[in-house]
N, C-alpha and C. Protein backbone atom coordinates (compact mmCIF):
# COMPACT_ATOMS: atom_id res chain seq x y z
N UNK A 1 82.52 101.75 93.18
CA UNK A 1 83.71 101.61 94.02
C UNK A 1 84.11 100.14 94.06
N UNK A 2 85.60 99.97 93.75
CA UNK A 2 85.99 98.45 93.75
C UNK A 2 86.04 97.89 95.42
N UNK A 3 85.75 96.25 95.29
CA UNK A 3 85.33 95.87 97.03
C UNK A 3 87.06 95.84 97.37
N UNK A 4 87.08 95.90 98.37
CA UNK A 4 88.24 95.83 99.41
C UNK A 4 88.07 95.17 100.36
N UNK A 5 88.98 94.07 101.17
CA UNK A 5 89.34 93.51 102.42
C UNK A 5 90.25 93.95 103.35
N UNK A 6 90.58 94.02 104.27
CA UNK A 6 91.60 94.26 105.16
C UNK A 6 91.73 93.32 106.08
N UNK A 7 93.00 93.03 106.60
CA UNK A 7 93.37 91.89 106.86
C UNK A 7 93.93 92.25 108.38
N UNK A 8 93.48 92.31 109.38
CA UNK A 8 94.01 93.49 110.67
C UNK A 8 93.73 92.48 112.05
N UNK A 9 94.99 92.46 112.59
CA UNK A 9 94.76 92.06 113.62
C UNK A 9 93.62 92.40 114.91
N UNK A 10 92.84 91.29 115.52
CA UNK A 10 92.37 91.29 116.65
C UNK A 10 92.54 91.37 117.47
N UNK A 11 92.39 92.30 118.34
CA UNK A 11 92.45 92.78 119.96
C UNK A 11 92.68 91.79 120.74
N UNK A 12 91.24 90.85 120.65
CA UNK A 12 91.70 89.27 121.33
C UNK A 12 92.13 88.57 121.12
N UNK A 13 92.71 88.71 119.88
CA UNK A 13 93.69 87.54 119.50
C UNK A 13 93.31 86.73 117.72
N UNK A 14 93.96 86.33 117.56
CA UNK A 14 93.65 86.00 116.21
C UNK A 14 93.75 87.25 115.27
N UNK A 15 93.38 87.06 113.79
CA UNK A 15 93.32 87.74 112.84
C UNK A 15 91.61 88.06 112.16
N UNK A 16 91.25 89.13 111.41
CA UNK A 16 89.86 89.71 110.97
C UNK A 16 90.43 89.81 109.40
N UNK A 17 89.46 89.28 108.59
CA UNK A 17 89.12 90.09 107.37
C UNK A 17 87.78 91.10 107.56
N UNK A 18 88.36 92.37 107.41
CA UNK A 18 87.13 93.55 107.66
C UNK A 18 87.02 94.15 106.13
N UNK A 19 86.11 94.71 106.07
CA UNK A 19 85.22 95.33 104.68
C UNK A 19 85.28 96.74 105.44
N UNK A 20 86.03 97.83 104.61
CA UNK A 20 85.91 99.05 105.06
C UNK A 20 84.20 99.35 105.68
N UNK A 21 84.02 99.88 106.66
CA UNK A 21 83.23 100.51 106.83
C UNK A 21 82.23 99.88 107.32
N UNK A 22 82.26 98.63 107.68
CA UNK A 22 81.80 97.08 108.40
C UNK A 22 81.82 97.25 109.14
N UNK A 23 80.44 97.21 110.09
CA UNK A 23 80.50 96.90 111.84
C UNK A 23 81.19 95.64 112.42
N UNK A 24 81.13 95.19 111.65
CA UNK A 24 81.67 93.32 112.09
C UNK A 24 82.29 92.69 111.08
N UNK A 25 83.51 92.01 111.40
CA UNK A 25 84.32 91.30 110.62
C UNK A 25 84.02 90.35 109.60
N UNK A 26 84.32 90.34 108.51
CA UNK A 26 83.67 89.04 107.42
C UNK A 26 84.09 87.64 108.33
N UNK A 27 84.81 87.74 108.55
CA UNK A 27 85.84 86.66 108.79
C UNK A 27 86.97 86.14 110.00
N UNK A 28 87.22 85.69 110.95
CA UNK A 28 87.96 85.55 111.92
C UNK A 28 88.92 84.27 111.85
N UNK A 29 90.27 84.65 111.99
CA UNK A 29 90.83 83.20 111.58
C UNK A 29 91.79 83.53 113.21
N UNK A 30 92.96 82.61 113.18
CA UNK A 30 93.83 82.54 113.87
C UNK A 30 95.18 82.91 113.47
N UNK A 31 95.07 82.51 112.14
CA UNK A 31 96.46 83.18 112.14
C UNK A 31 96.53 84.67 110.51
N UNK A 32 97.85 84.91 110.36
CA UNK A 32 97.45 86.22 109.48
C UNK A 32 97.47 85.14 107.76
N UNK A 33 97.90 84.35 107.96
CA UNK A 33 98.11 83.92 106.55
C UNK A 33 96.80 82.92 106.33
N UNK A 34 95.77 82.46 106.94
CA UNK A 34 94.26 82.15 107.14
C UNK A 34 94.14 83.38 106.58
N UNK A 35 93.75 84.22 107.02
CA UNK A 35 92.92 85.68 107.12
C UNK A 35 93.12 86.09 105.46
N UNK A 36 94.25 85.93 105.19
CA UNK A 36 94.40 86.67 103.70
C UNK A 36 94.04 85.48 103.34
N UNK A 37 94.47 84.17 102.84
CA UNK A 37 93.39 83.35 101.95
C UNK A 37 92.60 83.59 102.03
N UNK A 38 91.27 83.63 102.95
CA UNK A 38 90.03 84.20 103.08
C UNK A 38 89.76 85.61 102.63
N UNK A 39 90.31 86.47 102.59
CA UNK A 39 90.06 87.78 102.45
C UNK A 39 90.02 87.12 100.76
N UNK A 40 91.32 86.66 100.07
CA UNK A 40 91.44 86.08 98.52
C UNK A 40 90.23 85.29 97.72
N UNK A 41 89.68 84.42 98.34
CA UNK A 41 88.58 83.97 98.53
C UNK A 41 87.23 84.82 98.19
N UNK A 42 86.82 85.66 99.56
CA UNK A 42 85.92 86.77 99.35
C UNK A 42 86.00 87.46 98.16
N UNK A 43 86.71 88.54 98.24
CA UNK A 43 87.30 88.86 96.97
C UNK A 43 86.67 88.25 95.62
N UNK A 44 87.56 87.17 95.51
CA UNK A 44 87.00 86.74 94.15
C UNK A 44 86.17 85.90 94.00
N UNK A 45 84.99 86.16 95.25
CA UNK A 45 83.46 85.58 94.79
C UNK A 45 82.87 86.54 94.55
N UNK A 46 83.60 87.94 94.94
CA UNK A 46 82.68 89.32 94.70
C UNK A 46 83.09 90.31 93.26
N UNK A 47 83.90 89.37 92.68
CA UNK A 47 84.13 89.60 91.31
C UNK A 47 85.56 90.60 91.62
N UNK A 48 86.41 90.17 92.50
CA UNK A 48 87.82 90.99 92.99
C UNK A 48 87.73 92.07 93.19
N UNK A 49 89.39 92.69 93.56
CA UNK A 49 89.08 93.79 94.42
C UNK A 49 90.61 94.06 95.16
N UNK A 50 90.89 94.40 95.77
CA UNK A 50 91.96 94.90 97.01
C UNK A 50 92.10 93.82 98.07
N UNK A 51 92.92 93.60 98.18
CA UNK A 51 93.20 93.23 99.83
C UNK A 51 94.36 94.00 100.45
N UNK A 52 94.38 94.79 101.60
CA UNK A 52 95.32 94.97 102.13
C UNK A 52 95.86 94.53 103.35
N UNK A 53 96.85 93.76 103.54
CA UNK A 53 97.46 93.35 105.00
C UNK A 53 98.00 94.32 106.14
N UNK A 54 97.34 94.30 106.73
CA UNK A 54 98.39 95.48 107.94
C UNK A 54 98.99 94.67 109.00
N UNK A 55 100.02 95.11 109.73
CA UNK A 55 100.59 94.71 110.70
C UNK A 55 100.38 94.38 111.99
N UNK A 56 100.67 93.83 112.78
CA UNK A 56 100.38 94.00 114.68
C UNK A 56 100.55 95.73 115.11
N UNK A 57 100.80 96.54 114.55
CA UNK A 57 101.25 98.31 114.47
C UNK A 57 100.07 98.74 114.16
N UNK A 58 99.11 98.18 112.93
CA UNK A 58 98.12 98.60 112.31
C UNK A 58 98.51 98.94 111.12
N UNK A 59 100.14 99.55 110.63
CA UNK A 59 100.42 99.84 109.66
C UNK A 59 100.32 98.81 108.38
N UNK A 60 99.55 99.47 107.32
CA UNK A 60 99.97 99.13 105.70
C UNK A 60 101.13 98.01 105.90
N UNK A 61 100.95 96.88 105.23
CA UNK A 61 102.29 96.35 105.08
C UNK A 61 102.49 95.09 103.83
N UNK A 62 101.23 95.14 103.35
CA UNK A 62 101.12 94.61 101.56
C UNK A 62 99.85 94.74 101.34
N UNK A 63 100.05 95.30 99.87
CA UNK A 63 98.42 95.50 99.07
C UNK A 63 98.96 94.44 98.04
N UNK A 64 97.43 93.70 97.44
CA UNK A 64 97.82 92.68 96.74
C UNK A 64 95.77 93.12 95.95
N UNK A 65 96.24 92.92 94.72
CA UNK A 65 94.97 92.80 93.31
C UNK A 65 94.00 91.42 93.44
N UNK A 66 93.47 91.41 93.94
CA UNK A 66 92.76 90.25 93.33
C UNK A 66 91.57 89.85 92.04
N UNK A 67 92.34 88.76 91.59
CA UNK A 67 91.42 88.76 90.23
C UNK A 67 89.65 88.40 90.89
N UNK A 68 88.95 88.89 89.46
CA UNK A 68 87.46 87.71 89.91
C UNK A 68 87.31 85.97 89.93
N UNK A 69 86.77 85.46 90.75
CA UNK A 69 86.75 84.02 90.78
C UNK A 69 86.19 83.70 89.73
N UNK A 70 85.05 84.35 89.58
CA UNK A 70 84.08 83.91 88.59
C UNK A 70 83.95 84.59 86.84
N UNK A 71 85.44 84.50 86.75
CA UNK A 71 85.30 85.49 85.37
C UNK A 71 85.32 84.36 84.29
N UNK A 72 84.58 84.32 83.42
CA UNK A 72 84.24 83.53 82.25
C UNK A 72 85.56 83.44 81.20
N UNK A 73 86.29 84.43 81.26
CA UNK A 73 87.53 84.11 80.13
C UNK A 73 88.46 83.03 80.84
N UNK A 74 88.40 82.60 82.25
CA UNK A 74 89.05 81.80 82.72
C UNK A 74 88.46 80.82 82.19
N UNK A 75 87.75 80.72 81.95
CA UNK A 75 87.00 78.69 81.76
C UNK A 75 87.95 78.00 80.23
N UNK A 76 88.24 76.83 80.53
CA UNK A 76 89.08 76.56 79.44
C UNK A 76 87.86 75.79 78.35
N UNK A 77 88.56 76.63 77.65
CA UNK A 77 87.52 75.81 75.89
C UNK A 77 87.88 75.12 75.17
């Protein structure tokens, strides 16, 4: 199964990058555009994956691909 982030607002305030199925947030930022760099980040130390952003609603409101950080055809030769 490819990894996934979600990018979902906090109850108390601020923003979470959560990992489906995670008792506890990877990540806590303040604002939503923190939260997805970080989620981008994660991601592609875990060899990429999904991120999806949801809204203050909870609703879906961008899915975005992320490549792997660490993929070897990137290295310039």
């Amino acid at each position: 199964m490819a990894e996934s982030r979600h990018v979902v607002p906090n109850a108390g305030g601020g923003w979470d990058v959560r990992k489906p199925g995670a008792s506890r947030a990877s990540a806590h930022t303040d604002t939503q555009a923190q939260a997805q760099d970080r989620a981008r980040e994660i991601l592609g130390n875990a060899g990429g994956g999904e991120m999806l952003t949801h809204g203050r609603g909870g609703e879906i409101r961008a899915k975005d691909t992320i490549r792997p950080g660490n993929d070897p055809r990137n290295i310039p030769g």
